[in-house]
N, C-alpha and C. Protein backbone atom coordinates (compact mmCIF):
# COMPACT_ATOMS: atom_id res chain seq x y z
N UNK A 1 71.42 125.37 88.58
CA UNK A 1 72.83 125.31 88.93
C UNK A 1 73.25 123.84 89.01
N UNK A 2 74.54 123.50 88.70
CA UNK A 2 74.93 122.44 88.74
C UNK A 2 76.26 122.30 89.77
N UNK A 3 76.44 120.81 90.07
CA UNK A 3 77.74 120.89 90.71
C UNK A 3 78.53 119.69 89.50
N UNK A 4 79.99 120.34 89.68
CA UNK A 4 80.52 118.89 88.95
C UNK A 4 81.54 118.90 89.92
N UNK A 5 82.27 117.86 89.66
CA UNK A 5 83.30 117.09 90.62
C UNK A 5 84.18 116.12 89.71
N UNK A 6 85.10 115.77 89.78
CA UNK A 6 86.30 115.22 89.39
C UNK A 6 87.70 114.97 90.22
N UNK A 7 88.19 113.59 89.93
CA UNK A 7 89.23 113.12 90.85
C UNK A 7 90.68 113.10 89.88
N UNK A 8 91.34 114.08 90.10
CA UNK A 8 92.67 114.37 88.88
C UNK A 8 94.30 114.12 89.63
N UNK A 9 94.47 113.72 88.96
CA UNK A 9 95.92 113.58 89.20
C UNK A 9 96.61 114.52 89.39
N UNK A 10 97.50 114.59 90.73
CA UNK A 10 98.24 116.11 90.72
C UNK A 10 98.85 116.77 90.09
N UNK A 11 99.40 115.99 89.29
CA UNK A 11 100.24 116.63 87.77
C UNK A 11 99.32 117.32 86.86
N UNK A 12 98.21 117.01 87.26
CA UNK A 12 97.13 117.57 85.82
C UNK A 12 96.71 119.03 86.74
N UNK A 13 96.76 118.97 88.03
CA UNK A 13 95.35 120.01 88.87
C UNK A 13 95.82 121.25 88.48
N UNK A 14 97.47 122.06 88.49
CA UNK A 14 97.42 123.55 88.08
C UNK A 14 96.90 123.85 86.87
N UNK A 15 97.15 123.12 85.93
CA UNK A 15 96.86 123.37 84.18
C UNK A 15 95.37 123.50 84.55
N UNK A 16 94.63 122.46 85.52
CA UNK A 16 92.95 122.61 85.02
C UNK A 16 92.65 123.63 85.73
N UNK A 17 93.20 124.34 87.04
CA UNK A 17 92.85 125.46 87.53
C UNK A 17 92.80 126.73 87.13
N UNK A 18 94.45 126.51 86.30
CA UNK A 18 94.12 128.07 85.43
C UNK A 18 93.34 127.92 84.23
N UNK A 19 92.81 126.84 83.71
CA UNK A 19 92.36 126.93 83.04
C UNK A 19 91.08 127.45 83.24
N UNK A 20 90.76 126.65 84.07
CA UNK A 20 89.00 126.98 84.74
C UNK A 20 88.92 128.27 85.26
N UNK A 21 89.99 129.23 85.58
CA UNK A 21 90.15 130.36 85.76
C UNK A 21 90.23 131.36 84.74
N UNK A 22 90.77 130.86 83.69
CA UNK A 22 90.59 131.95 82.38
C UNK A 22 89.21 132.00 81.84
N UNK A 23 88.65 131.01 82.37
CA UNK A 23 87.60 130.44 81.74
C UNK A 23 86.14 131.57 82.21
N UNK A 24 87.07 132.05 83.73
CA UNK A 24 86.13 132.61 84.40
C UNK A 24 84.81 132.06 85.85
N UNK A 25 85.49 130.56 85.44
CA UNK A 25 84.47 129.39 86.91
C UNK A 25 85.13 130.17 87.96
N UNK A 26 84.35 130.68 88.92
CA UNK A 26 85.09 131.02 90.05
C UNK A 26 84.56 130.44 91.23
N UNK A 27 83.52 129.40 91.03
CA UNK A 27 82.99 128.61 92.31
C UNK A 27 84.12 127.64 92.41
N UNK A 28 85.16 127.25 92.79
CA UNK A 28 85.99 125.72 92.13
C UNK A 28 86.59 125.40 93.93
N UNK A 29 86.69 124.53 94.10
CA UNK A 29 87.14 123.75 95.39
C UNK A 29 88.12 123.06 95.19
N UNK A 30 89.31 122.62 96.17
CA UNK A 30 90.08 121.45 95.72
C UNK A 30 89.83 121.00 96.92
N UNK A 31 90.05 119.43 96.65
CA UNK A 31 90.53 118.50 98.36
C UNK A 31 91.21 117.38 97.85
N UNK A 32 92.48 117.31 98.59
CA UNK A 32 93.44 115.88 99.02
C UNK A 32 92.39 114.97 99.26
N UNK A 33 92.59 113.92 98.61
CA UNK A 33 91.96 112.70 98.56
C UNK A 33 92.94 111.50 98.42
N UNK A 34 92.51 110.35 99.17
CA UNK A 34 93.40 108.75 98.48
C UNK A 34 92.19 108.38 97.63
N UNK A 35 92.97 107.72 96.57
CA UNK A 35 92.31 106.79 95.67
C UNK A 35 92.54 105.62 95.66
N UNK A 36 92.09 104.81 95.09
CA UNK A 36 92.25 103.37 94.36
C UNK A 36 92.33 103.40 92.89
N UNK A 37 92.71 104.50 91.98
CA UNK A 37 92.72 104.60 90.81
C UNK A 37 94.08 104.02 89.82
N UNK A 38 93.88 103.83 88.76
CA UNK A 38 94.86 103.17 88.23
C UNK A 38 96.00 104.50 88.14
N UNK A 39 97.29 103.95 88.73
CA UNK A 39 98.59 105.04 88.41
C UNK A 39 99.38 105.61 87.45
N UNK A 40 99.83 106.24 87.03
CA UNK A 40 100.72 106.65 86.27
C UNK A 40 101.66 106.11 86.09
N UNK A 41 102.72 106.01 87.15
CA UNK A 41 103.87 105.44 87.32
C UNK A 41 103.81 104.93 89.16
N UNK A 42 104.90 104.41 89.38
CA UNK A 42 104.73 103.37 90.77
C UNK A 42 105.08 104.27 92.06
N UNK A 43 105.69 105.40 91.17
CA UNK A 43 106.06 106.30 92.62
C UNK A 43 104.99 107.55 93.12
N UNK A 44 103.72 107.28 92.42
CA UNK A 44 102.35 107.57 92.88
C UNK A 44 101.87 107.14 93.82
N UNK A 45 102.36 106.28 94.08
CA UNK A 45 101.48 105.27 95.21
C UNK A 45 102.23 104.88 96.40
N UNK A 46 101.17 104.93 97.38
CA UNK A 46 102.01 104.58 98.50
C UNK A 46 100.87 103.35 99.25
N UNK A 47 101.22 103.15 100.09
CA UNK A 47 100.34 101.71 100.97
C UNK A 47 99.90 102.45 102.11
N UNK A 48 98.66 102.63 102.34
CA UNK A 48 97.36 102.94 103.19
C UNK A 48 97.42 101.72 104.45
N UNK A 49 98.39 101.72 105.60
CA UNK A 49 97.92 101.18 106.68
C UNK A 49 96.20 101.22 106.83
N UNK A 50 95.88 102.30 107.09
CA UNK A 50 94.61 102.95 107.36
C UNK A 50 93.28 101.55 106.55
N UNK A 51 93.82 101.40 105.02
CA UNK A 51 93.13 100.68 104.09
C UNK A 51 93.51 99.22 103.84
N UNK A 52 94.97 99.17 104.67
CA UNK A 52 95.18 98.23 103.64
C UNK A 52 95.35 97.77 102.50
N UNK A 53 96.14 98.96 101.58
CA UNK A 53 95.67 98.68 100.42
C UNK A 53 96.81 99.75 99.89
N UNK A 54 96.92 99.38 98.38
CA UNK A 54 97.82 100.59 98.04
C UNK A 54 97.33 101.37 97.63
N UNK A 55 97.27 102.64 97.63
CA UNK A 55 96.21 103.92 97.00
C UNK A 55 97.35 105.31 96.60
N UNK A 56 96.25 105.89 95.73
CA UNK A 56 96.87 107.47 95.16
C UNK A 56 96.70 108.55 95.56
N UNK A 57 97.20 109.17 95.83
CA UNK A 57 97.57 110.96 95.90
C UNK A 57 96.51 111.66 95.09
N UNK A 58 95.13 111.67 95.21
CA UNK A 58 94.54 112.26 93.86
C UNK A 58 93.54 113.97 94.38
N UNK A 59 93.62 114.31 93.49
CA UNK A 59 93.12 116.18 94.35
C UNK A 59 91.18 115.88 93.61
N UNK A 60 90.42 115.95 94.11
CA UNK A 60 89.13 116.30 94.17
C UNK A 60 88.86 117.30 94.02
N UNK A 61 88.31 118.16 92.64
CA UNK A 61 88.00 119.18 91.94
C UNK A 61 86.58 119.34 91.87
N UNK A 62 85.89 120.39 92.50
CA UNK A 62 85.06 120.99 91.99
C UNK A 62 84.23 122.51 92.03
N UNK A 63 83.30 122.42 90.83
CA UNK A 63 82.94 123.62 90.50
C UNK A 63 81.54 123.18 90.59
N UNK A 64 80.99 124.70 90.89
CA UNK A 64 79.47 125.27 91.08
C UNK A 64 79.71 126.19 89.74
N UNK A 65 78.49 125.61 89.01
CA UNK A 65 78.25 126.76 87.73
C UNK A 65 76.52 126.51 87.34
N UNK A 66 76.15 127.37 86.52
CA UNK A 66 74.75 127.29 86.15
C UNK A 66 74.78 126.36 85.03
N UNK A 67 73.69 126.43 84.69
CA UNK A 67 73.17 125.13 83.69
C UNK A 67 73.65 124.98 82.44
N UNK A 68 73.73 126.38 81.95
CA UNK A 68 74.38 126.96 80.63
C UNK A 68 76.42 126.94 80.60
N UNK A 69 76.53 126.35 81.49
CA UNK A 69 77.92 126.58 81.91
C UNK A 69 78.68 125.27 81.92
N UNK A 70 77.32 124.47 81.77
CA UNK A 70 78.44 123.14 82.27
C UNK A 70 78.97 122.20 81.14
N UNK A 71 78.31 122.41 79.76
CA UNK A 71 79.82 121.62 78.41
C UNK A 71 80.59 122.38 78.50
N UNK A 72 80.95 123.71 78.83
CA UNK A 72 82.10 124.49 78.32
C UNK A 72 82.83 123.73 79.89
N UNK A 73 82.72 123.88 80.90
CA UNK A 73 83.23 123.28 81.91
C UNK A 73 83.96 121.78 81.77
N UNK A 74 82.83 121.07 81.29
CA UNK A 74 83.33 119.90 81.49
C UNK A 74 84.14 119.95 80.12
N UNK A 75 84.34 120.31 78.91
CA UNK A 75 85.48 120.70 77.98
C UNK A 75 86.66 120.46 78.97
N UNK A 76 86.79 121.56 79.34
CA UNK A 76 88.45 122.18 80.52
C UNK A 76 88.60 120.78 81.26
N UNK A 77 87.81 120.59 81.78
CA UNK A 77 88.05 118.78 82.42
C UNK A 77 88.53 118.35 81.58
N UNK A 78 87.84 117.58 80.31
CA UNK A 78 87.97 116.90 79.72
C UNK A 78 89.94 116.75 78.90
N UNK A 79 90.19 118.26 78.68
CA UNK A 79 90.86 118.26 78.06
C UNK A 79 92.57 118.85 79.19
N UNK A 80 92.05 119.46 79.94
CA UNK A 80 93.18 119.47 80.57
C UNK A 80 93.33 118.27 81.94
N UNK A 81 92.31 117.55 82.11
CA UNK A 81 92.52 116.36 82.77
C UNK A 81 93.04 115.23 82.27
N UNK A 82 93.20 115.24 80.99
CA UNK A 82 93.69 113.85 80.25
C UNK A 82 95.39 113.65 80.87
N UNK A 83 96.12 112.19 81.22
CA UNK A 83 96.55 111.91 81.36
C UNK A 83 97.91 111.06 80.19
N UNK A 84 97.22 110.97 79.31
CA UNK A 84 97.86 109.88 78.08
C UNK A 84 97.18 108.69 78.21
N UNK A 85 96.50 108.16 79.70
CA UNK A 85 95.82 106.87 79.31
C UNK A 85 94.51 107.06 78.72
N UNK A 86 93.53 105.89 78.74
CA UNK A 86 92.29 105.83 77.53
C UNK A 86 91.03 106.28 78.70
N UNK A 87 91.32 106.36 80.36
CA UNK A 87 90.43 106.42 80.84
C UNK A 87 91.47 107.22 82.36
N UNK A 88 91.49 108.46 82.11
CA UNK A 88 91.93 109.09 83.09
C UNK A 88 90.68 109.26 84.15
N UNK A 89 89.79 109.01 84.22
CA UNK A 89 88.64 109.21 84.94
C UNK A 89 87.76 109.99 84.65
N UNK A 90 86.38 110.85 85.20
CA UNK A 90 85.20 111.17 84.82
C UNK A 90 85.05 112.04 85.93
N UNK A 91 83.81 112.82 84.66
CA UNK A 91 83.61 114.17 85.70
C UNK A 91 82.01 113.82 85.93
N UNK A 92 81.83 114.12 87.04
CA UNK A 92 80.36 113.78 87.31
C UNK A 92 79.39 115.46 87.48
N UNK A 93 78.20 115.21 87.04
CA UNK A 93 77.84 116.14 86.94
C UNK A 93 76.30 116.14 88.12
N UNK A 94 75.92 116.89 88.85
CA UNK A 94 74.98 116.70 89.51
C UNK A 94 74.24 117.98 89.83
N UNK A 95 73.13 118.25 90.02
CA UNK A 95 71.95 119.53 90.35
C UNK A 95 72.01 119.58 91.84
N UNK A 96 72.09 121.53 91.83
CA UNK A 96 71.86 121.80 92.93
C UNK A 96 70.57 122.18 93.61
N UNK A 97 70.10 122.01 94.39
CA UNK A 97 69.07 121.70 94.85
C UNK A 97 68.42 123.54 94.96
N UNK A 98 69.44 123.63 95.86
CA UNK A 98 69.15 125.44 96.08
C UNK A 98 70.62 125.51 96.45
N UNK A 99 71.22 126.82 96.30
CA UNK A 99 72.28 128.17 96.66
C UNK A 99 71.74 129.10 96.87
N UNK A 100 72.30 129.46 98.65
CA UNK A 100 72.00 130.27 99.36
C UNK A 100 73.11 130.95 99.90
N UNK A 101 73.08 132.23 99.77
CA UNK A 101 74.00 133.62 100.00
C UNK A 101 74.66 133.38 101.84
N UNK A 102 75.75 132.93 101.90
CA UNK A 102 75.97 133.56 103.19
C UNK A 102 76.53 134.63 103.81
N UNK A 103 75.96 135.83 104.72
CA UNK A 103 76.04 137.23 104.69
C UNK A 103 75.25 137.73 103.44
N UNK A 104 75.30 138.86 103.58
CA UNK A 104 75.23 139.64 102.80
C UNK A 104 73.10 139.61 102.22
N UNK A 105 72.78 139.98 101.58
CA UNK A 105 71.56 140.00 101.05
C UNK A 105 70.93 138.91 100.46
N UNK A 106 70.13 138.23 100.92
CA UNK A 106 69.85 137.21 100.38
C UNK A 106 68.98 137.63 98.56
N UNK A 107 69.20 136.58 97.87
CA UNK A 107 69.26 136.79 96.52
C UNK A 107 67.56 136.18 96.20
């Protein structure tokens, strides 16, 4: 099993959800995140007292899929995460160690 993860711009996150949903991924997570990533336009960004710093609005995507699952996955990233720039960001891909059932019968 793998995990991947990706940091998308909010304009991109419904398109990659249903996508990843037709697709059939049904492990998928989102979380509100600030970034430091390069913007779109200027009204992305706001200034981080907290940081000091100006940062983005960006949603943290990810999916749990098996091994056999993860080019067709990272495809749907790839292609419904694009932005118009040359480097909308990256999907990282990483192994799960173990998945374990909570409730129900262990597997």
């Amino acid at each position: 099993m793998k995990q991947l993860k990706a940091f998308v711009h909010r304009n991109r996150v419904a398109d990659l959800v249903h996508a990843l949903d037709a697709a059939e991924f049904r492990r998928v997570s989102l979380f509100d995140v600030k970034a430091l990533l390069r913007v779109l336009s200027a009204r992305e960004q706001e200034y981080s007292v907290e940081l000091g710093d100006k940062v983005v609005g960006e949603v943290q995507v990810e999916v749990f899929c098996e091994d056999e699952d993860v080019a067709r996955a990272v495809a749907i990233f790839r292609e419904m995460g694009r932005t118009g720039q040359a480097d909308a960001g990256w999907v990282y891909v990483s192994p799960v160690e173990q998945a374990i059932r909570i409730g129900g019968d262990p597997e």
